[in-house]
Protein backbone atom coordinates (compact mmCIF):
# COMPACT_ATOMS: atom_id res chain seq x y z
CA UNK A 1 57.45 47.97 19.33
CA UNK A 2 59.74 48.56 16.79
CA UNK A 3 59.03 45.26 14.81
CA UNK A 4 55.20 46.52 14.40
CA UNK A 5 55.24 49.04 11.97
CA UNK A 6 57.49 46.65 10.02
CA UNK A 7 54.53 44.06 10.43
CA UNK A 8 52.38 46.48 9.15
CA UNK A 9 54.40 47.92 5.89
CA UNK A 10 54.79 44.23 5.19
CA UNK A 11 50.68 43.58 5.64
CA UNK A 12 50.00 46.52 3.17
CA UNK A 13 52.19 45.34 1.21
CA UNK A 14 50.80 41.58 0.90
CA UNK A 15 47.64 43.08 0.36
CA UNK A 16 48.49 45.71 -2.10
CA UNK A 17 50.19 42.54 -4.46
CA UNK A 18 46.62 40.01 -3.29
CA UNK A 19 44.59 43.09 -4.90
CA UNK A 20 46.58 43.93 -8.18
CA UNK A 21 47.15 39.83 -8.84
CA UNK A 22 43.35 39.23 -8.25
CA UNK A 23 42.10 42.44 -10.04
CA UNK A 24 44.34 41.27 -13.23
CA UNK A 25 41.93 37.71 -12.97
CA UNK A 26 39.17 39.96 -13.53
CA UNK A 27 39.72 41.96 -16.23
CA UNK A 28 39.36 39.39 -19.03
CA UNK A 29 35.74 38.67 -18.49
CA UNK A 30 35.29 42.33 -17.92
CA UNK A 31 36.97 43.13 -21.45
CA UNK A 32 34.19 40.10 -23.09
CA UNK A 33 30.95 41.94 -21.36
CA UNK A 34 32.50 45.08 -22.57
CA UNK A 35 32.91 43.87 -26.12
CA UNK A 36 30.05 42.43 -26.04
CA UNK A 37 28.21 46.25 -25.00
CA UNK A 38 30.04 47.54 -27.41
CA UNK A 39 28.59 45.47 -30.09
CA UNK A 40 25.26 45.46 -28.87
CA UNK A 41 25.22 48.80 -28.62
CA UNK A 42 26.77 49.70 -32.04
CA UNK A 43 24.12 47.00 -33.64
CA UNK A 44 21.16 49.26 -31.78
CA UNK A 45 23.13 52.32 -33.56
CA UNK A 46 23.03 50.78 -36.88
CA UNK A 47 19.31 49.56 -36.86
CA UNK A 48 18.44 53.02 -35.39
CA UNK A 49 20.55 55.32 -38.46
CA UNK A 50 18.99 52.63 -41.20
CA UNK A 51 15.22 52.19 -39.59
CA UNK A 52 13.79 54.74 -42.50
CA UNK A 53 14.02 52.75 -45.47
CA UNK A 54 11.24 54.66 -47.43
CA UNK A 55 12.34 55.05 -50.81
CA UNK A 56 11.13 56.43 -54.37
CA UNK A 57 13.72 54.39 -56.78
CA UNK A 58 15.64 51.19 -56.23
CA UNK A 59 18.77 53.17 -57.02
CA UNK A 60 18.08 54.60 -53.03
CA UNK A 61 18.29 51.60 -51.49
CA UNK A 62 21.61 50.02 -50.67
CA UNK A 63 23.06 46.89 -48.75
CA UNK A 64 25.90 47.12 -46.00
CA UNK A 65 27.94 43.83 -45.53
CA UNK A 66 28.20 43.92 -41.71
CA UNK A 67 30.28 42.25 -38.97
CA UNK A 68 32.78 39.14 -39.84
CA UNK A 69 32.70 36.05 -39.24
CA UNK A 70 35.28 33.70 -38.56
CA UNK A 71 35.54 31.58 -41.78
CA UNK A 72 35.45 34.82 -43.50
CA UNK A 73 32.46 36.97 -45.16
CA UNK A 74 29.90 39.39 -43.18
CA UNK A 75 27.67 37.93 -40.49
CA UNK A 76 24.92 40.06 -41.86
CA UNK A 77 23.92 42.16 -44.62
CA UNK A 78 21.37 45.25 -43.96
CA UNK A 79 18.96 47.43 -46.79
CA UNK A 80 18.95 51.03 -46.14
CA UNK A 81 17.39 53.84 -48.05
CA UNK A 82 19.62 56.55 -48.78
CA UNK A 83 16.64 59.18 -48.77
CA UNK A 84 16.64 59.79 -45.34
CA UNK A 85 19.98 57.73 -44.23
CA UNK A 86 23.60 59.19 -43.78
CA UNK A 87 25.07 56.92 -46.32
CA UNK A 88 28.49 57.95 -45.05
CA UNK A 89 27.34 57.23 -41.14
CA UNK A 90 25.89 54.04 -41.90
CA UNK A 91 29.14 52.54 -43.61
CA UNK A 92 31.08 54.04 -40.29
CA UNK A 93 29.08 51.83 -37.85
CA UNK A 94 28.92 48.88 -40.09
CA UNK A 95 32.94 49.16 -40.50
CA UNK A 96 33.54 50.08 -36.06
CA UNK A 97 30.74 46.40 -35.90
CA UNK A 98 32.92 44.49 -38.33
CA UNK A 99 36.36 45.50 -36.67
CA UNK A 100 34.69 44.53 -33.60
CA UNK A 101 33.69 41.14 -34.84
CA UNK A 102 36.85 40.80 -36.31
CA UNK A 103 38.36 40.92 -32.79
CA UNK A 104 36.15 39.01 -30.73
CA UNK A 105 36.67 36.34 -33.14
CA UNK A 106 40.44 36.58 -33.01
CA UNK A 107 40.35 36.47 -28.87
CA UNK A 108 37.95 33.82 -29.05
CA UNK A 109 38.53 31.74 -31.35
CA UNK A 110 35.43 31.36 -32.86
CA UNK A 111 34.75 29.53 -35.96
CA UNK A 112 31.14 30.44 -36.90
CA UNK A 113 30.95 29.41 -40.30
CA UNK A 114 27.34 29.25 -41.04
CA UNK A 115 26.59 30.38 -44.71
CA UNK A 116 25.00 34.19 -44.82
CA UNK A 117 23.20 34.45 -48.35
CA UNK A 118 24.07 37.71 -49.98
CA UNK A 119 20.91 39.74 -50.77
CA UNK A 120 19.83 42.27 -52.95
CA UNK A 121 17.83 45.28 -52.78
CA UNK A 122 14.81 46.79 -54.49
CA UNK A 123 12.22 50.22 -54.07
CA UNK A 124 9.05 47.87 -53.72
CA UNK A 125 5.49 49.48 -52.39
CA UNK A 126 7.80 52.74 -51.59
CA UNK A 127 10.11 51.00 -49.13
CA UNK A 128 13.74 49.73 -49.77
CA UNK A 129 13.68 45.87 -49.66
CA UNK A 130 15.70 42.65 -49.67
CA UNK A 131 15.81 39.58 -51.41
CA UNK A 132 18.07 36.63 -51.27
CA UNK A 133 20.16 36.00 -54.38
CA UNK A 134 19.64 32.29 -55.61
């Protein structure tokens, strides 16, 4: 009798290392879905502060480099107005997307290093547009 509580410290036991070894599998493709949210969501963020690009004078109307890629250089750029935009909050998220970027692409690997023309913007029919530079 006195060998099964012994039996039983040592099945806890077994099962308390089975759980912590398999839970620490886990977590890596956890910490990718999560980076991934992260980015997704900050991206929604961004095209939600910069979605009023109404503007009066092309001197309102500004471009964010955003993200990073791998090879170097933003994976995007995005026009804003700064009419009705937090200049200030804009630059935040585009800077908390790029860090992320710059992170994933560290973990990963990645080596996306597909050309992203830089653009331009102007005040055209009231609204803050781009245009590639050539």
């Amino acid at each position: 009798m006195s060998c099964l509580p012994s039996a039983i410290k040592l099945s806890i036991a077994s099962l308390a290392t089975s759980i912590l070894l398999l839970s620490g599998c886990a977590s890596t493709p956890a910490s990718n879905n999560n980076q991934q949210t992260d980015l997704s969501g900050l991206n929604s963020e961004l095209n939600s502060i910069v979605s009023d690009n109404s503007c009066t004078a092309s001197f309102q109307c500004k471009v964010l480099e955003v993200g990073a890629r791998a090879c170097g250089g933003p994976s995007k750029y995005v026009v804003y107005s700064t009419l009705n935009t937090s200049q200030e909050r804009a630059e935040q998220v585009a800077q908390q997307i790029t860090d992320e970027q710059k992170a994933k692409n560290k973990a990963q690997g990645l080596t996306d290093c597909s050309p992203v023309l830089e653009v331009q913007s102007l005040c055209i029919n009231q609204q803050c547009q781009s245009f590639d530079i050539k």
